[in-house]
Protein backbone atom coordinates (compact mmCIF):
# COMPACT_ATOMS: atom_id res chain seq x y z
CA UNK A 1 9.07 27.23 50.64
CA UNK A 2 9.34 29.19 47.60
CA UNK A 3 11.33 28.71 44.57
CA UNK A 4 15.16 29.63 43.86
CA UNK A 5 15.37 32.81 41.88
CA UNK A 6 17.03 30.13 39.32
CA UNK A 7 13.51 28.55 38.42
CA UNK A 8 11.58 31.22 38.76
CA UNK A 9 13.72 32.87 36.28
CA UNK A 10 13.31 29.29 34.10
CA UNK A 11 9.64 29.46 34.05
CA UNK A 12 8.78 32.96 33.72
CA UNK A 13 11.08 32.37 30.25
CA UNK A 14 9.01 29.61 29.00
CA UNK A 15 5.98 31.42 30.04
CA UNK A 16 7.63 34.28 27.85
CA UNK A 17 9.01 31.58 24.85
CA UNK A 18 5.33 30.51 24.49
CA UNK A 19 3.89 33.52 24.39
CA UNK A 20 5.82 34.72 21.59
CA UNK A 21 6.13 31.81 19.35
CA UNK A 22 5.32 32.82 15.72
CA UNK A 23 1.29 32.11 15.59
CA UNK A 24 1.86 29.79 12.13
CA UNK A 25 3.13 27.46 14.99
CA UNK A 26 0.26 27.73 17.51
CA UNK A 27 -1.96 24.71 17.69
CA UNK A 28 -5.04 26.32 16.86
CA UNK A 29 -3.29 28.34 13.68
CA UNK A 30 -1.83 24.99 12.67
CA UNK A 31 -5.63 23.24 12.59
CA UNK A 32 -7.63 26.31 11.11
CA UNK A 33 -5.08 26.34 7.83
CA UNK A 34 -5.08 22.39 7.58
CA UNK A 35 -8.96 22.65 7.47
CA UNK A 36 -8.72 25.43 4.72
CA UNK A 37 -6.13 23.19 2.77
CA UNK A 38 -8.34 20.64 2.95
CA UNK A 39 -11.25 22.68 1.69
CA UNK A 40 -9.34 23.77 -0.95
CA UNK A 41 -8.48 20.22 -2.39
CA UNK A 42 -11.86 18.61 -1.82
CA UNK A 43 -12.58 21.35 -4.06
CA UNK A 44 -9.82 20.72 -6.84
CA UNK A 45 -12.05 17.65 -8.45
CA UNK A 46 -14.98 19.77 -9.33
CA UNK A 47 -12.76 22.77 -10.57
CA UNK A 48 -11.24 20.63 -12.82
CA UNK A 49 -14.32 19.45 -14.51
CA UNK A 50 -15.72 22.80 -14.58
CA UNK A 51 -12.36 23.86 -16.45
CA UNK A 52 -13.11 20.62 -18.40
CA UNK A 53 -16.29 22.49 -19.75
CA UNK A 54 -15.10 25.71 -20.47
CA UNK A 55 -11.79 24.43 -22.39
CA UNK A 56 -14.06 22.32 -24.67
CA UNK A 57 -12.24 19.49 -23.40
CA UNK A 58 -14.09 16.05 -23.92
CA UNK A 59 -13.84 12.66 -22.08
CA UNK A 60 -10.78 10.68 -23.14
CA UNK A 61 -8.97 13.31 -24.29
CA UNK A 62 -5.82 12.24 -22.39
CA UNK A 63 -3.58 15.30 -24.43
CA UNK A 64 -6.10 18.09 -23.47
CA UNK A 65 -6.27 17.16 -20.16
CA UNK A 66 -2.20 16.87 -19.70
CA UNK A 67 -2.15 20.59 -21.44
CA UNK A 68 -4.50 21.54 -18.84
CA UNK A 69 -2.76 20.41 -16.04
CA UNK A 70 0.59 21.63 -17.43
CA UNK A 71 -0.69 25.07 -17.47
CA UNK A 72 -1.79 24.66 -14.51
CA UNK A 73 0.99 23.59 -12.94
CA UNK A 74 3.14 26.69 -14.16
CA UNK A 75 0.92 28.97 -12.96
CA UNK A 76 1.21 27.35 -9.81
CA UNK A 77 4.39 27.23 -9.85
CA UNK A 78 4.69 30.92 -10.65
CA UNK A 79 2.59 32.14 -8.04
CA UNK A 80 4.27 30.13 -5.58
CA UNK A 81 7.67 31.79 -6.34
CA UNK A 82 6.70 35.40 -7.21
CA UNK A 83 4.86 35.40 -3.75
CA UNK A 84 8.14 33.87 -2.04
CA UNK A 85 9.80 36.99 -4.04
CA UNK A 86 7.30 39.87 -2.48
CA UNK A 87 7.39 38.14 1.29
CA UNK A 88 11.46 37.64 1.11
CA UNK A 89 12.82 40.36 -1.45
CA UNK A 90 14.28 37.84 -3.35
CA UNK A 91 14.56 34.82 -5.44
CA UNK A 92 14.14 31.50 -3.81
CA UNK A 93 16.95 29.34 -4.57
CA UNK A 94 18.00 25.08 -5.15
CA UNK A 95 21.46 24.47 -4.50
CA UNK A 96 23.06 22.43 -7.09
CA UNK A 97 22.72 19.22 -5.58
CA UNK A 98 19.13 20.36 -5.02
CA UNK A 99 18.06 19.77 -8.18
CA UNK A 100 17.91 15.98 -8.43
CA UNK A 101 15.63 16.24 -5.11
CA UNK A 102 13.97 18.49 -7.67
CA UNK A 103 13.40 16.06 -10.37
CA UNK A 104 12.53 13.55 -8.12
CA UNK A 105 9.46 15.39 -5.99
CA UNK A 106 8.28 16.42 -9.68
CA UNK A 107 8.01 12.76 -10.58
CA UNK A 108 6.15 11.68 -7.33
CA UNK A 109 3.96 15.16 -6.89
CA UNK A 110 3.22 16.38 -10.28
CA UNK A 111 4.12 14.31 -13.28
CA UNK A 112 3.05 10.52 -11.80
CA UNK A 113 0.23 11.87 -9.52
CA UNK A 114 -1.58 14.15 -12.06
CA UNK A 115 -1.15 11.70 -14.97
CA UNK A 116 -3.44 9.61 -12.71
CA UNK A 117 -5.50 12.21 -11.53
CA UNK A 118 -6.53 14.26 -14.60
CA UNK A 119 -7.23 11.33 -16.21
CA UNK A 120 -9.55 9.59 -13.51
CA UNK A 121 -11.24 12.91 -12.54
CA UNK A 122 -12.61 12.79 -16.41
CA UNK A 123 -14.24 9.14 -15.49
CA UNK A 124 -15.05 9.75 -12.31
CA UNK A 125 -18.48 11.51 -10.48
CA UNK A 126 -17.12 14.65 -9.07
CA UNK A 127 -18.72 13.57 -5.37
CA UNK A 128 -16.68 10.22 -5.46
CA UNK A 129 -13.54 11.30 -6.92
CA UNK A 130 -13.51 14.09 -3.97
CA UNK A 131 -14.18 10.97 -1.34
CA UNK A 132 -11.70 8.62 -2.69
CA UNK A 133 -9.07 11.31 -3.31
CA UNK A 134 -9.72 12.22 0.36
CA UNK A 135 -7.98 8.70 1.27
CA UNK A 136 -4.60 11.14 0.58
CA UNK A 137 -4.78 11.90 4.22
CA UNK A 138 -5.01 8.01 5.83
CA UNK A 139 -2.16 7.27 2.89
CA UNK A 140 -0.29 9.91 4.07
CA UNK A 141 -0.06 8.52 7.59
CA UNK A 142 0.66 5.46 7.01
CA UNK A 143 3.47 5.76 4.39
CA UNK A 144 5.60 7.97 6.88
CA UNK A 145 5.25 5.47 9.26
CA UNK A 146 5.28 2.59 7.49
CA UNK A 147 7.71 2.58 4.38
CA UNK A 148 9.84 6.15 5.34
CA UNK A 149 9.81 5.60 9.37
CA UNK A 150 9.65 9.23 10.16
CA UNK A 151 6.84 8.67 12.60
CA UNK A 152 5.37 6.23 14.54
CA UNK A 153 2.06 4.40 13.97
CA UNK A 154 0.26 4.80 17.15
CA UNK A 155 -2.96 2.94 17.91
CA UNK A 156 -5.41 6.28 17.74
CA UNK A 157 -3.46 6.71 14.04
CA UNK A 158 -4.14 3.35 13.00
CA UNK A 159 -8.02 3.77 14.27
CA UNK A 160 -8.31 6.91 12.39
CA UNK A 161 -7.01 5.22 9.34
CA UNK A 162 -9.29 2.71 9.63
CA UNK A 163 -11.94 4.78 9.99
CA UNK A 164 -11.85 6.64 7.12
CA UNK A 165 -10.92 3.99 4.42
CA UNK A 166 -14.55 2.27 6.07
CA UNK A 167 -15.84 5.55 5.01
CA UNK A 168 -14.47 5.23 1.59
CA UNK A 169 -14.94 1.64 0.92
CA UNK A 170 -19.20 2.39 2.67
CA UNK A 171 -19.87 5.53 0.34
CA UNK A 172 -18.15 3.90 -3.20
CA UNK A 173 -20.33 0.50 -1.90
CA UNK A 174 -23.22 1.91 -1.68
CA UNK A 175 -23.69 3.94 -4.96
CA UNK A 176 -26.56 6.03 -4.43
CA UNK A 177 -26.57 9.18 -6.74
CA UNK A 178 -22.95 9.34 -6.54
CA UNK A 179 -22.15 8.29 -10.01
CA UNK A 180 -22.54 4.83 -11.09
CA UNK A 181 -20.25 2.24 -11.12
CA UNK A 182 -16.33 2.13 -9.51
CA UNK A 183 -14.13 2.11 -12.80
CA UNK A 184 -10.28 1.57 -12.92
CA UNK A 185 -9.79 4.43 -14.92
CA UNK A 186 -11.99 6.36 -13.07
CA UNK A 187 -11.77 6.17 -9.10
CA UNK A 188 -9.16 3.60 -9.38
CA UNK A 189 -6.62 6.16 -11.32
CA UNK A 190 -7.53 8.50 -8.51
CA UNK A 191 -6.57 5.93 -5.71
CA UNK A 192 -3.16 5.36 -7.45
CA UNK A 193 -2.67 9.28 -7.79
CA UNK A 194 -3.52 9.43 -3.75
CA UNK A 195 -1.08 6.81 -3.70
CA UNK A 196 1.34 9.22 -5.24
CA UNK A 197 0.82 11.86 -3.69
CA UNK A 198 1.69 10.27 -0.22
CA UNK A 199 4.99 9.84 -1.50
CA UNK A 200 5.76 12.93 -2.47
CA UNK A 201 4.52 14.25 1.00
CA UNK A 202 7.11 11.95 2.56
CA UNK A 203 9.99 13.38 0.42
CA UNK A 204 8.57 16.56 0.76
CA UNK A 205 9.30 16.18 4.59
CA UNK A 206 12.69 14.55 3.57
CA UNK A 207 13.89 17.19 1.47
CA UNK A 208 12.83 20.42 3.16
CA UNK A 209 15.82 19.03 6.01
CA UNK A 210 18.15 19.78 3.14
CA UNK A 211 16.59 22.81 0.43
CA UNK A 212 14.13 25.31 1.17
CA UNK A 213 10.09 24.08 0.78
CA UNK A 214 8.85 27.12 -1.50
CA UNK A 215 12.11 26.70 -3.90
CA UNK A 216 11.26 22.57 -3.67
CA UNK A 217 7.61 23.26 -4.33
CA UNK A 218 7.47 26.33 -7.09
CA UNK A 219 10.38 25.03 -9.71
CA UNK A 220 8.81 20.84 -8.86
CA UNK A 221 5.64 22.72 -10.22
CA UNK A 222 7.05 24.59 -13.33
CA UNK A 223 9.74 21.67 -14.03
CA UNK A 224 7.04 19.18 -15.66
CA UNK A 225 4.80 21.81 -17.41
CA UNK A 226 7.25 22.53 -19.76
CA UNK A 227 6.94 18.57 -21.27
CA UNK A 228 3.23 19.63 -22.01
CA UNK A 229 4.03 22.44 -24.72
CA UNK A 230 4.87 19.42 -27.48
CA UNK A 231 1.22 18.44 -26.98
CA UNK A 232 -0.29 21.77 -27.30
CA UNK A 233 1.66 22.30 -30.69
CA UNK A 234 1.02 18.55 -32.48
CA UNK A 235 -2.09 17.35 -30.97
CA UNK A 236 -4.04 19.85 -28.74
CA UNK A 237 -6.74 22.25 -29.65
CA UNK A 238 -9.56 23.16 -26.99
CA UNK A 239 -11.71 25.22 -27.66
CA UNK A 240 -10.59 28.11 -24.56
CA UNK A 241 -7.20 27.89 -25.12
């Protein structure tokens, strides 16, 4: 018996709908730029330290590093925005009750992770801090689920998670030629600035129901580097900048 011209007409839409989704939403799109994110910020730790070097900028120089970041952070920032500009012929924009959203994913994503961060990446090895800062991912998961509810923990999620933190906890165990001992202000600042950076993922994912993500991202970015210019008048001088 064959099918009413009704769902024939159904299908052959889907079939259509499918085939001309927007490939940024294909599964295999979706996997192959997650995999070149990730590549990108396993390779942030050793960047850093290589910028480290070239700025003259020594260990335990807390104000040099923050200068660092901040410029880094505006540039980001900038880049973020001026591409949004080329792709969309204009300006993205907050609304005005955007901007305490604003504020807020600065705090979590910029200001309270990279304190953390910039500071333990100058204590840490560059091969651990890139292992422990990879627990971002397993934090990620389970601070959606757990504290923000906007997905649920499913068993494969929770083996995953476990998983990896073995990983972790097996490779900063073990030592090796990895770089000596665990130190708080080392691997553990990095831990709390993964810790961070979960939560801003989560608002992230919040806030992008009510603002647009690019305006979100590029003004968090440039919002908090402009705190760092005090430092690079009073305290600041390495040698590149």
């Amino acid at each position: 018996m064959s099918k009413p011209s009704s769902a024939l007409d159904a299908s052959s839409c889907d079939v259509y709908a499918d085939s001309a989704r927007h490939p940024l939403t294909r599964t295999w799109c979706v996997a192959a730029l997650a995999l070149i994110c990730c590549a990108l910020w396993g390779s942030a730790i050793p960047c850093i330290k290589i910028g480290y070097e070239l700025l003259g900028i020594q260990n335990g120089d807390v104000p040099s590093e923050f200068l660092f970041a901040g410029v880094r952070f505006m540039l980001a920032g900038a880049i973020a925005l001026a591409a949004a500009v080329i792709t969309r012929r204009r300006l993205p924009r907050v609304s005005r009750t955007g901007w305490p959203l604003v504020i807020r994913l600065s705090l979590a994503q910029t200001i309270v992770q990279y304190a953390f961060f910039y500071i333990g990446v100058s204590n840490a090895s560059g091969v651990r801090g890139s292992i422990v800062n990879a627990m971002n991912t397993f934090l990620c998961v389970l601070m959606a689920a757990l504290v923000f509810r906007q997905e649920r923990l499913t068993a494969r999620k929770v083996l995953g998670c476990a998983i990896g933190f073995a990983g972790v906890v097996i490779v900063n165990l073990t030592g090796g030629d990895s770089g000596g001992a665990v130190t708080l202000t080392g691997e553990g600042f990095i831990l709390i600035a993964a810790v961070s950076y979960a939560v801003s993922s989560a608002l992230i994912h919040a806030y992008s129901q009510r603002e647009d993500p690019v305006a979100l991202s590029g003004y968090q970015f440039i919002s908090p580097s402009h705190r760092s210019k005090p430092l690079r008048q009073h305290t600041v001088q390495p040698k590149g900048l």
